[in-house]
N, C-alpha and C. Protein backbone atom coordinates (compact mmCIF):
# COMPACT_ATOMS: atom_id res chain seq x y z
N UNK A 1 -67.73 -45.05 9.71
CA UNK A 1 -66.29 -45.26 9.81
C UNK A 1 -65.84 -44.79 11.19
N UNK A 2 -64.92 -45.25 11.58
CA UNK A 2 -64.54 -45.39 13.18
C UNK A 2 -63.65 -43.69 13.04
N UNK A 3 -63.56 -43.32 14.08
CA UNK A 3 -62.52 -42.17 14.83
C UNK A 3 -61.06 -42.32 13.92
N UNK A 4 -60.82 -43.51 14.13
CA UNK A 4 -59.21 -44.25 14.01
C UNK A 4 -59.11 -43.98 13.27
N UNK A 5 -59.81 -44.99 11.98
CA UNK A 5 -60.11 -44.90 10.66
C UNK A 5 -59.48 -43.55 9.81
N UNK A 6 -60.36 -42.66 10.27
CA UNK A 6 -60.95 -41.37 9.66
C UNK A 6 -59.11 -41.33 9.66
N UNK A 7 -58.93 -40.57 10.87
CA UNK A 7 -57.80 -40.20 11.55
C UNK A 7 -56.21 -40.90 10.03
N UNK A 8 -56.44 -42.30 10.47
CA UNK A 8 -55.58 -42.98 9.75
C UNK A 8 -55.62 -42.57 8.51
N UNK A 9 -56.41 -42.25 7.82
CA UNK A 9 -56.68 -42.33 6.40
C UNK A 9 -56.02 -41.12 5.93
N UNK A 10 -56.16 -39.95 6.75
CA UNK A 10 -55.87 -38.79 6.68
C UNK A 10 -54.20 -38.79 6.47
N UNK A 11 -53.70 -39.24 7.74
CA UNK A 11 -52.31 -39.33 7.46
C UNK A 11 -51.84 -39.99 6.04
N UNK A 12 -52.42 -41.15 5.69
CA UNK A 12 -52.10 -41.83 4.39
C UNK A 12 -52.04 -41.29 3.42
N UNK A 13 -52.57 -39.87 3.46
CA UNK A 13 -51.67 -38.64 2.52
C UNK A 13 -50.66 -38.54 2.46
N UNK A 14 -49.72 -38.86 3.20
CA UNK A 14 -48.57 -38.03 3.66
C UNK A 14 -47.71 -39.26 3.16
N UNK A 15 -48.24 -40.47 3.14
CA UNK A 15 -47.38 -40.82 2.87
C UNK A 15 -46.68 -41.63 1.70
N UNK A 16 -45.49 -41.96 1.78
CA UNK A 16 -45.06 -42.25 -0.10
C UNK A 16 -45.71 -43.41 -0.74
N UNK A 17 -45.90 -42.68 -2.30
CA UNK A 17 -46.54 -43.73 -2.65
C UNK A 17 -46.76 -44.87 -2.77
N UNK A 18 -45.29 -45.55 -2.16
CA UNK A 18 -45.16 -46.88 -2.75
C UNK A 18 -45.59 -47.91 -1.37
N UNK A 19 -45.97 -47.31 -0.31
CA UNK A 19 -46.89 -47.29 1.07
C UNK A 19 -47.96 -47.36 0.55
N UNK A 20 -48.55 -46.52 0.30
CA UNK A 20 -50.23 -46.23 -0.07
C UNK A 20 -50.59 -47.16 -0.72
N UNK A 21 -49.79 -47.73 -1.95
CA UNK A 21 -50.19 -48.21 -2.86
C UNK A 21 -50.16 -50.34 -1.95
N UNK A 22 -48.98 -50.09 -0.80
CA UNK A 22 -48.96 -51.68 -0.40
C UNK A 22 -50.34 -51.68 0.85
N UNK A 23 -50.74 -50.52 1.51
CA UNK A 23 -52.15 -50.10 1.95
C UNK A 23 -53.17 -50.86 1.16
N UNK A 24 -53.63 -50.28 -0.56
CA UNK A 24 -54.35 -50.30 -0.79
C UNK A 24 -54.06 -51.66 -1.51
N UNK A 25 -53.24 -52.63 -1.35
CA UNK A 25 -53.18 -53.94 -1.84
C UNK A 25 -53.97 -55.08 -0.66
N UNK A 26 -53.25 -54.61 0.55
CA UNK A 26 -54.13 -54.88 1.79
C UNK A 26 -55.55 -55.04 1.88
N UNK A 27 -56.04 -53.26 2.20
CA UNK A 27 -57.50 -53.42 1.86
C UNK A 27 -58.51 -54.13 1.07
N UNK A 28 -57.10 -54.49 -0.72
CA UNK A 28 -58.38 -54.96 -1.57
C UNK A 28 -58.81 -56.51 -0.99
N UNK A 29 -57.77 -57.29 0.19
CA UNK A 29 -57.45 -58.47 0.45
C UNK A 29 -58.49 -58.38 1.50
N UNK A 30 -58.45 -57.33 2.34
CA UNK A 30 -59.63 -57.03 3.14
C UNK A 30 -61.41 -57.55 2.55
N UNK A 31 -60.71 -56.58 1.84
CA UNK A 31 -62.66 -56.18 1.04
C UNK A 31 -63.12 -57.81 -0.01
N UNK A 32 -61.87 -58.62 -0.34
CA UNK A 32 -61.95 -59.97 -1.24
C UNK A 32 -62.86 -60.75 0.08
N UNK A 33 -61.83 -61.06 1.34
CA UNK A 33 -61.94 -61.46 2.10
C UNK A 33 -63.34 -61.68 2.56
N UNK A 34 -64.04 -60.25 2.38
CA UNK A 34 -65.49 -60.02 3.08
C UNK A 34 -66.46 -60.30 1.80
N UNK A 35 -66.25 -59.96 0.86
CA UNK A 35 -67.43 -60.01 -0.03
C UNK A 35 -67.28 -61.76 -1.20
N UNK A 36 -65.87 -62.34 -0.84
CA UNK A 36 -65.49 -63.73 -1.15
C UNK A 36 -65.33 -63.12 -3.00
N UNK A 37 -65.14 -62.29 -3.79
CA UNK A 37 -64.70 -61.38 -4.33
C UNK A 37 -63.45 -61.05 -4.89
N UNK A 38 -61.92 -61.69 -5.81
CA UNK A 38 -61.02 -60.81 -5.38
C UNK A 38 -60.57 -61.02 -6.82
N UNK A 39 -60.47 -59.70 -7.18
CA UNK A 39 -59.87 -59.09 -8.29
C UNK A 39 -58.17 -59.17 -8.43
N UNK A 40 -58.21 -59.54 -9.65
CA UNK A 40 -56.42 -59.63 -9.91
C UNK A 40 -56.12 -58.47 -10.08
N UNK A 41 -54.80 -58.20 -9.80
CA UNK A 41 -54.18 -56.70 -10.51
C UNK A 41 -53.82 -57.46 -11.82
N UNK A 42 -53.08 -56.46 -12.64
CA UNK A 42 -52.96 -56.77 -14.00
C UNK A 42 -51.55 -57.51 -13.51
N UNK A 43 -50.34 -57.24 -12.42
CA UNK A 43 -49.27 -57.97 -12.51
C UNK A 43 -49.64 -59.50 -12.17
N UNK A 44 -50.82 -59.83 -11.03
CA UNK A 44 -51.37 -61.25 -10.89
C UNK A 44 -51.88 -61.90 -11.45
N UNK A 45 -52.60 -60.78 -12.90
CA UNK A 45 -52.94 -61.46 -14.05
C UNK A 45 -52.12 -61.97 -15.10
N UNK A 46 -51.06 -61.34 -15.47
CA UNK A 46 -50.01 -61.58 -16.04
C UNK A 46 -49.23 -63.01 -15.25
N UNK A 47 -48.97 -63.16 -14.05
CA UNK A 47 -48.33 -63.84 -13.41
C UNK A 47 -48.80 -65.14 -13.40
N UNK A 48 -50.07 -65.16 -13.62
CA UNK A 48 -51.09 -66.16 -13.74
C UNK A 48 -51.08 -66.91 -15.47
N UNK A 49 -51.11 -66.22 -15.93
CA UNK A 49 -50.97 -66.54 -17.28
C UNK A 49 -49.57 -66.92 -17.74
N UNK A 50 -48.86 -66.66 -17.33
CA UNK A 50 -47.40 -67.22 -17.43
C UNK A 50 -47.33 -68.38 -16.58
N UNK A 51 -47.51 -68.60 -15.54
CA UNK A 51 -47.68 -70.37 -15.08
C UNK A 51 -48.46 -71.17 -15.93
N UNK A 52 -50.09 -70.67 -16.31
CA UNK A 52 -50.73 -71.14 -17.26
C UNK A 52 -50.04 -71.55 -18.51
N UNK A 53 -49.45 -71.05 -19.06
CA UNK A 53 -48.19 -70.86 -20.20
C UNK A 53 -47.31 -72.03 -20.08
N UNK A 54 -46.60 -71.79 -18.95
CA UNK A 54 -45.77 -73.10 -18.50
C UNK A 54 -46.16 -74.25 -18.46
N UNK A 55 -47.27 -74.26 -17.68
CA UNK A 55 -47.67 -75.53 -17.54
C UNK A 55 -48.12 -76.50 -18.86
N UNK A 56 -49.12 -75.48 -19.17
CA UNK A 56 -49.27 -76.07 -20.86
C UNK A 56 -47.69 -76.75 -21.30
N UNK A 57 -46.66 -75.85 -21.53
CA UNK A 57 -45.33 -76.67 -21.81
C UNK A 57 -45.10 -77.46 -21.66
N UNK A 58 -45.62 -77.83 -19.93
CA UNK A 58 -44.88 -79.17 -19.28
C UNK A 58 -43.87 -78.57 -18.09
N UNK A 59 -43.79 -77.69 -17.66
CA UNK A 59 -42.62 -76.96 -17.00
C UNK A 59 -43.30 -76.90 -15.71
N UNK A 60 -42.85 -77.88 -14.73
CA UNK A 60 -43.46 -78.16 -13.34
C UNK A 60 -42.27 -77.86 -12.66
N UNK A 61 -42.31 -77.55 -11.33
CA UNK A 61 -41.43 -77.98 -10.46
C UNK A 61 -41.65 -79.18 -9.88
N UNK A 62 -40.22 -79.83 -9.64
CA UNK A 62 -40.00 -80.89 -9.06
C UNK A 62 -40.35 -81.25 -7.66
N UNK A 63 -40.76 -82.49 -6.96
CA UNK A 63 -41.68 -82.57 -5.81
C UNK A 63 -40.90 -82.80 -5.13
N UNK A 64 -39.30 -82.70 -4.75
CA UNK A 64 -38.08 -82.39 -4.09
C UNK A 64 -37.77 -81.10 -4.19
N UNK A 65 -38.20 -80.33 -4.92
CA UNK A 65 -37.58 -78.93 -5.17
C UNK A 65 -38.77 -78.05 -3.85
N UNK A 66 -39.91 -79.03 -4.21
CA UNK A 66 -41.68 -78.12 -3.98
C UNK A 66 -41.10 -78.64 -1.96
N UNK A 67 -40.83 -79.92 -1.96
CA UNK A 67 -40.84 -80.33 -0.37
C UNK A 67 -39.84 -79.12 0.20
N UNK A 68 -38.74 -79.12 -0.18
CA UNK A 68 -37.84 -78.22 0.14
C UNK A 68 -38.31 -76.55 0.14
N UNK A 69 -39.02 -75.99 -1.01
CA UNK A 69 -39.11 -74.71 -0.31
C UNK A 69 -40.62 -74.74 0.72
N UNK A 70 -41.08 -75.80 0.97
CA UNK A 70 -41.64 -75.95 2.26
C UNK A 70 -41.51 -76.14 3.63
N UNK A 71 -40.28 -76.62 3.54
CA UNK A 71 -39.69 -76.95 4.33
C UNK A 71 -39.10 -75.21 5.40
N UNK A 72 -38.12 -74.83 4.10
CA UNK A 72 -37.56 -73.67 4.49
C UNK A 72 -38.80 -72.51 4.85
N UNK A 73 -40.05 -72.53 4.42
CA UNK A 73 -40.85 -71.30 4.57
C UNK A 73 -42.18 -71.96 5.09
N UNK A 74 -42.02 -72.88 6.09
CA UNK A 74 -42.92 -73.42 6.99
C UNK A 74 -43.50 -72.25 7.86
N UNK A 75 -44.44 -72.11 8.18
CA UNK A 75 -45.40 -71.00 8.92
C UNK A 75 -45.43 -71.74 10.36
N UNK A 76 -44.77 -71.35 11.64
CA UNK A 76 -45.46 -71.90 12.64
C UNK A 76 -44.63 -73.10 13.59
């Protein structure tokens, strides 16, 4: 582990949890990233299963509704 690292990690004591915890959401995106790997939390599992849910219903969004928030949250 690098100088930085070490260094960084240390401070990440200090700081509030609700930091640490968007840190260690990061990293797991890190570590998915590298090992092709990526674990749901239980809220992405839940979140997942409720579209699943929907969809089964029939409950889509509309492909005017879908163009539009593409539009507005275009990357670039």
């Amino acid at each position: 582990m690098s100088t930085d690292t070490k260094k960084l990690l240390e401070r990440v004591a200090s700081w509030p949890q609700e930091d640490q915890d968007e840190l260690a959401e990061v990293a797991v995106e890190i570590e998915a990233r590298r090992n092709g790997i990526y674990r749901l939390s239980d809220d992405e599992r839940a979140a997942v299963r409720e579209g699943m849910e929907a969809a089964r219903r029939g409950e889509f969004v509309s492909d005017d509704d879908m163009k539009a928030y593409y539009k507005r949250h275009r990357r670039g």
